[in-house]
Every structure is written in structure tokens, then in C-alpha cells.
C-alpha atoms as a PDB file:
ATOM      1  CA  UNK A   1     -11.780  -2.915   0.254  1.00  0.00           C
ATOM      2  CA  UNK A   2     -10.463  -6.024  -0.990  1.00  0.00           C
ATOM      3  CA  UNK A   3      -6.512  -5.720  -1.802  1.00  0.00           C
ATOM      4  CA  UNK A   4      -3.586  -8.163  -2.854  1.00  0.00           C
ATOM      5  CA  UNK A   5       0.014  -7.073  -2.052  1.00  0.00           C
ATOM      6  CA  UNK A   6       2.647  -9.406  -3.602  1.00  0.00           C
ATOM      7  CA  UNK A   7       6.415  -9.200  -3.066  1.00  0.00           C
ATOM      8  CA  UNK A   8       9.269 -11.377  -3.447  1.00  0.00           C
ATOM      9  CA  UNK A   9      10.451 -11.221  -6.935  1.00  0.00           C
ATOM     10  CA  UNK A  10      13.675 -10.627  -8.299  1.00  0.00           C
ATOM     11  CA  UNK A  11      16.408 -11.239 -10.897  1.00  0.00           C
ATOM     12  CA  UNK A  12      17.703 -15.054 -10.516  1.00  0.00           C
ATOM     13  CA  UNK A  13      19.595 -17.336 -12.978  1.00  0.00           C
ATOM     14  CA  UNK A  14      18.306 -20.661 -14.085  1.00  0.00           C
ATOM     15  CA  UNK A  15      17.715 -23.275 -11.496  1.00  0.00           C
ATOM     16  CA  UNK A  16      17.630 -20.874  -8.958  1.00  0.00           C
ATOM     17  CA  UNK A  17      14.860 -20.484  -6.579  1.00  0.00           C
ATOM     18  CA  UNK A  18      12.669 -17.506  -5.367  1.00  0.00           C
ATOM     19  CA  UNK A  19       9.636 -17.158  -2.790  1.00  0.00           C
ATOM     20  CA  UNK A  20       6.961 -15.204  -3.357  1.00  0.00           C
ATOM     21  CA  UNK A  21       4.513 -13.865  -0.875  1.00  0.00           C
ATOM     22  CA  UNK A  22       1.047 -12.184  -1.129  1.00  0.00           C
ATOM     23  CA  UNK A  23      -0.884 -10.081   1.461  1.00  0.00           C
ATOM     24  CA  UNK A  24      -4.459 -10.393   0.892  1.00  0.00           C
ATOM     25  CA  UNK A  25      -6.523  -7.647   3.134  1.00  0.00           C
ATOM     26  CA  UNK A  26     -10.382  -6.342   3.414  1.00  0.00           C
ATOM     27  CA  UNK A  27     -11.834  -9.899   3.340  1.00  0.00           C
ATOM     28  CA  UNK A  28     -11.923 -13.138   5.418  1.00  0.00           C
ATOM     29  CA  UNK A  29      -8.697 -14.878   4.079  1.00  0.00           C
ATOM     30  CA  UNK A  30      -9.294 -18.111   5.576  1.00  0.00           C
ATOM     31  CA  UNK A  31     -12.637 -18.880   3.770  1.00  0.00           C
ATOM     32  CA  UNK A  32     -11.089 -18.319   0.028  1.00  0.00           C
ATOM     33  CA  UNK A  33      -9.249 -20.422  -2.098  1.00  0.00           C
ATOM     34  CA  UNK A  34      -6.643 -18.732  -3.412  1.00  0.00           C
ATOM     35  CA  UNK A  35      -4.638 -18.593  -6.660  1.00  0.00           C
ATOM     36  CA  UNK A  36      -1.310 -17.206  -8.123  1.00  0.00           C
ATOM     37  CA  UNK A  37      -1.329 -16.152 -11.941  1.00  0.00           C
ATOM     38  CA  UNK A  38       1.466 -14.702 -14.073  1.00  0.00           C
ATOM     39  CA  UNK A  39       1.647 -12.323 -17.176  1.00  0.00           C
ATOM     40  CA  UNK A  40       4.857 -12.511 -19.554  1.00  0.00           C
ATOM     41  CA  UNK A  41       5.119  -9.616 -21.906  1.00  0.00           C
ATOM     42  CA  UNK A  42       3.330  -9.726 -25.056  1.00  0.00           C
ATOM     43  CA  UNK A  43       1.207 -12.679 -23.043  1.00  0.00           C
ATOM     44  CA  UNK A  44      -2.291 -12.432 -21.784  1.00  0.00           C
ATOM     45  CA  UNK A  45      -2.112 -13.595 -18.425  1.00  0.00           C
ATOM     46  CA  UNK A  46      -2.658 -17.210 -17.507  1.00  0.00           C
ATOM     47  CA  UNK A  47      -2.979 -19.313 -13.781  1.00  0.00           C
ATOM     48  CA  UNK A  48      -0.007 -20.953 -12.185  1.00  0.00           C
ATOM     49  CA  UNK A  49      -1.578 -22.806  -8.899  1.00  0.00           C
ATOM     50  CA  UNK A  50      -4.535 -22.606  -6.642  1.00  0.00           C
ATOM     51  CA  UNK A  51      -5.012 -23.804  -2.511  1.00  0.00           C
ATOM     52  CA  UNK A  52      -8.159 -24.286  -1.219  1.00  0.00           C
ATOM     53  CA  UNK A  53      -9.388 -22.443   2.096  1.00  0.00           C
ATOM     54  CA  UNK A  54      -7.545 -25.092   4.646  1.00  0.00           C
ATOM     55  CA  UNK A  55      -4.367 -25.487   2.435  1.00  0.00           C
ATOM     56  CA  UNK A  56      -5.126 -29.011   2.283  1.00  0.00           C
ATOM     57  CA  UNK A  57      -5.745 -29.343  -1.649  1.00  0.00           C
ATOM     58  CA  UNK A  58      -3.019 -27.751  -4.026  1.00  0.00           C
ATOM     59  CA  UNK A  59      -3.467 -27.207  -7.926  1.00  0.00           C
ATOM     60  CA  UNK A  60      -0.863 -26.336 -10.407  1.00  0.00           C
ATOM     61  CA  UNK A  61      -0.747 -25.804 -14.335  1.00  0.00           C
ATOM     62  CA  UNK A  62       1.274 -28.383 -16.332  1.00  0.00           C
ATOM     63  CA  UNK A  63       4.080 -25.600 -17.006  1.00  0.00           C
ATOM     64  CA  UNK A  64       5.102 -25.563 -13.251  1.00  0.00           C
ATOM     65  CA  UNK A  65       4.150 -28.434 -11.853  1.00  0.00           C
ATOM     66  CA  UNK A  66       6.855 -30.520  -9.875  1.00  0.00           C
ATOM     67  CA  UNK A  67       9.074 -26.851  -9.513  1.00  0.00           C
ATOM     68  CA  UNK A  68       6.637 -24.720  -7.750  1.00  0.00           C
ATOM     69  CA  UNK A  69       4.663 -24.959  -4.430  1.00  0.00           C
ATOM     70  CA  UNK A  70       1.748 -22.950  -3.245  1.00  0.00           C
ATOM     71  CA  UNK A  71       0.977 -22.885   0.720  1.00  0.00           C
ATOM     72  CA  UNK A  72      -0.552 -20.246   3.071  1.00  0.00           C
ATOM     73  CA  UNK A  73      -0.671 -19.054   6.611  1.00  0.00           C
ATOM     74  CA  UNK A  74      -4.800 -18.019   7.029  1.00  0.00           C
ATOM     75  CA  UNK A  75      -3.317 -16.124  10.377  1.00  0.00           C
ATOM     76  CA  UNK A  76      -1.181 -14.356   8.982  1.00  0.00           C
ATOM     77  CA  UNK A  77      -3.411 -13.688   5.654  1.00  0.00           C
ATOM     78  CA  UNK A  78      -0.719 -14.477   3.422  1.00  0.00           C
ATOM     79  CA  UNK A  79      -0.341 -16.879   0.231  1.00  0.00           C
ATOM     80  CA  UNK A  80       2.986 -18.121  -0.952  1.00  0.00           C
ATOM     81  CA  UNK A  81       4.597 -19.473  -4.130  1.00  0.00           C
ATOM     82  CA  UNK A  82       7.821 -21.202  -3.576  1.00  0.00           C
ATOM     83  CA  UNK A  83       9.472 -21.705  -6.926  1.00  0.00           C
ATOM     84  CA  UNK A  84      12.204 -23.958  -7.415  1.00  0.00           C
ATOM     85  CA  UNK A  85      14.161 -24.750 -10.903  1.00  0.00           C
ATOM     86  CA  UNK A  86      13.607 -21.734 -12.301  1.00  0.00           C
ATOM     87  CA  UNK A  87      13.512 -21.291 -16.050  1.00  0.00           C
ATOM     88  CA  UNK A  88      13.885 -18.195 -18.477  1.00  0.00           C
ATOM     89  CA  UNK A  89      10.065 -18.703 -19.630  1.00  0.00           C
ATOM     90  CA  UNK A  90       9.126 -18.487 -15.779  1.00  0.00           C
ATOM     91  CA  UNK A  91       9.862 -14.760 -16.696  1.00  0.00           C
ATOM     92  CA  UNK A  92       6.562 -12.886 -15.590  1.00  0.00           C
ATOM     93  CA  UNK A  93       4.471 -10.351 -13.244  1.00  0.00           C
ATOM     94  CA  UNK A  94       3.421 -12.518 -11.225  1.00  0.00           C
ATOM     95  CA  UNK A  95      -0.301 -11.884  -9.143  1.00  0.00           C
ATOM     96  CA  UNK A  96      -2.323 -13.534  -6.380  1.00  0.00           C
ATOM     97  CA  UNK A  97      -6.036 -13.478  -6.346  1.00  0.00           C
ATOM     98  CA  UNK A  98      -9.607 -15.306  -4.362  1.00  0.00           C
ATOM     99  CA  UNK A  99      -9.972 -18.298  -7.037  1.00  0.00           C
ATOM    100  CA  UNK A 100     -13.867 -18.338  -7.540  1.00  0.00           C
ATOM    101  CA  UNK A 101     -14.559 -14.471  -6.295  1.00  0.00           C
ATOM    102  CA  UNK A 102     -11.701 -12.453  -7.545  1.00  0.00           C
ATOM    103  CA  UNK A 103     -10.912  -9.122  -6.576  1.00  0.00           C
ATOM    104  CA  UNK A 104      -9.268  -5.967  -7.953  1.00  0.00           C
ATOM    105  CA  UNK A 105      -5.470  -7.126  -8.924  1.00  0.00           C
ATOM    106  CA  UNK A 106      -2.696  -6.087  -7.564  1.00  0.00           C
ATOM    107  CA  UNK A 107       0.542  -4.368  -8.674  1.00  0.00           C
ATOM    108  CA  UNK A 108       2.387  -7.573  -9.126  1.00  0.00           C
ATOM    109  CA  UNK A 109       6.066  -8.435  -8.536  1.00  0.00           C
ATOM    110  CA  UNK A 110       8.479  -9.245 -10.980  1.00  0.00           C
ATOM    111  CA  UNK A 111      10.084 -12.226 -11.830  1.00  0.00           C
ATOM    112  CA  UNK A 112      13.411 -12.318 -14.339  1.00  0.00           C
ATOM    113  CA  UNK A 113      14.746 -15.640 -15.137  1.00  0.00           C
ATOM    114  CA  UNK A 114      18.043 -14.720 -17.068  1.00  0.00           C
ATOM    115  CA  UNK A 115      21.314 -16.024 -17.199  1.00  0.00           C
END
């Protein structure tokens, strides 16, 4: 069945940096685009960035763009969200997903921006 394992997060201080990474299994990565999407507390959860099947087109919301880059390595099945300048309203759950067909979500991993 279709599953998305994300890992990576952690407890930084402003204008620090983390990488996130996300297994996707039970599907043919390479022929999905792909997205990241976050969830604050007391938020409904909203989209971050997006790559197409061959990496070669990126997409990012207004909030992150210029700090945060998505890539992925279709051999490996994996999806990654390098986030740079991090900011206290980065603060999320943050989840991959297929961009057009999404699947069952995943657990997550936690992000804490805090000084």
C-alpha cells in the first residue's frame, strides 16, 4: 500500500538549518510529483513546495520561498526539504505526499523553531 515515512526534524534556533527526508513506498516514485505540506498547531494544514516527476520544475509557497529547497533521488524513492533560515513560524509537522494523487499521510516529523 501506498506509505510516506518522513524524518529529519528537530529542535533548532532561528537561522538555523534542518533537512528533511521522506520515504515514499508501494507506488512508482519516479512518475509522481511530489509535495511537502506542514501543520502548525491550532492551523489547518497548508503546502510548502512541490517537484515534478524528473526534479526538473520546483514550486514553493510565498512563506518559504528563497529559504527552503525541495529535490529528490527517484532511485532511492526519497523526497527532500532542505530548509535554510529558519524562523519560529516555520514551527510545524511537517508531511510529504503524490501532488495530484495523494495518498494516506504519514506520521509526520516535527519541526521546533525556538530560541
Amino acid at each position: 500500500q501506498v506509505q510516506f515515512v518522513e524524518s529529519g526534524g528537530g529542535l533548532v534556533q532561528p537561522g538555523e538549518s534542518l533537512r528533511l527526508s521522506c520515504a515514499g513506498s508501494g507506488f512508482p516514485f519516479s512518475a509522481f510529483a511530489m509535495e511537502w505540506h506542514r501543520q502548525a498547531p491550532g492551523k489547518e494544514r497548508e503546502w510548502v513546495a512541490a517537484i515534478i516527476s524528473d526534479g526538473d520544475t520546483t514550486m514553493y509557497s510565498d512563506s518559504v520561498k528563497g529559504r527552503f529547497i525541495i529535490s529528490r533521488d527517484n532511485a532511492k524513492s526519497q523526497v527532500y526539504l532542505q530548509m535554510n533560515n529558519l524562523k519560529p513560524e516555520d514551527t510545524a509537522v511537517y508531511y510529504c505526499n503524490r501532488r495530484y494523487v495523494p495518498g494516506p499521510w504519514g506520521q509526520g516529523t516535527q519541526v521546533t523553531v525556538s530560541s
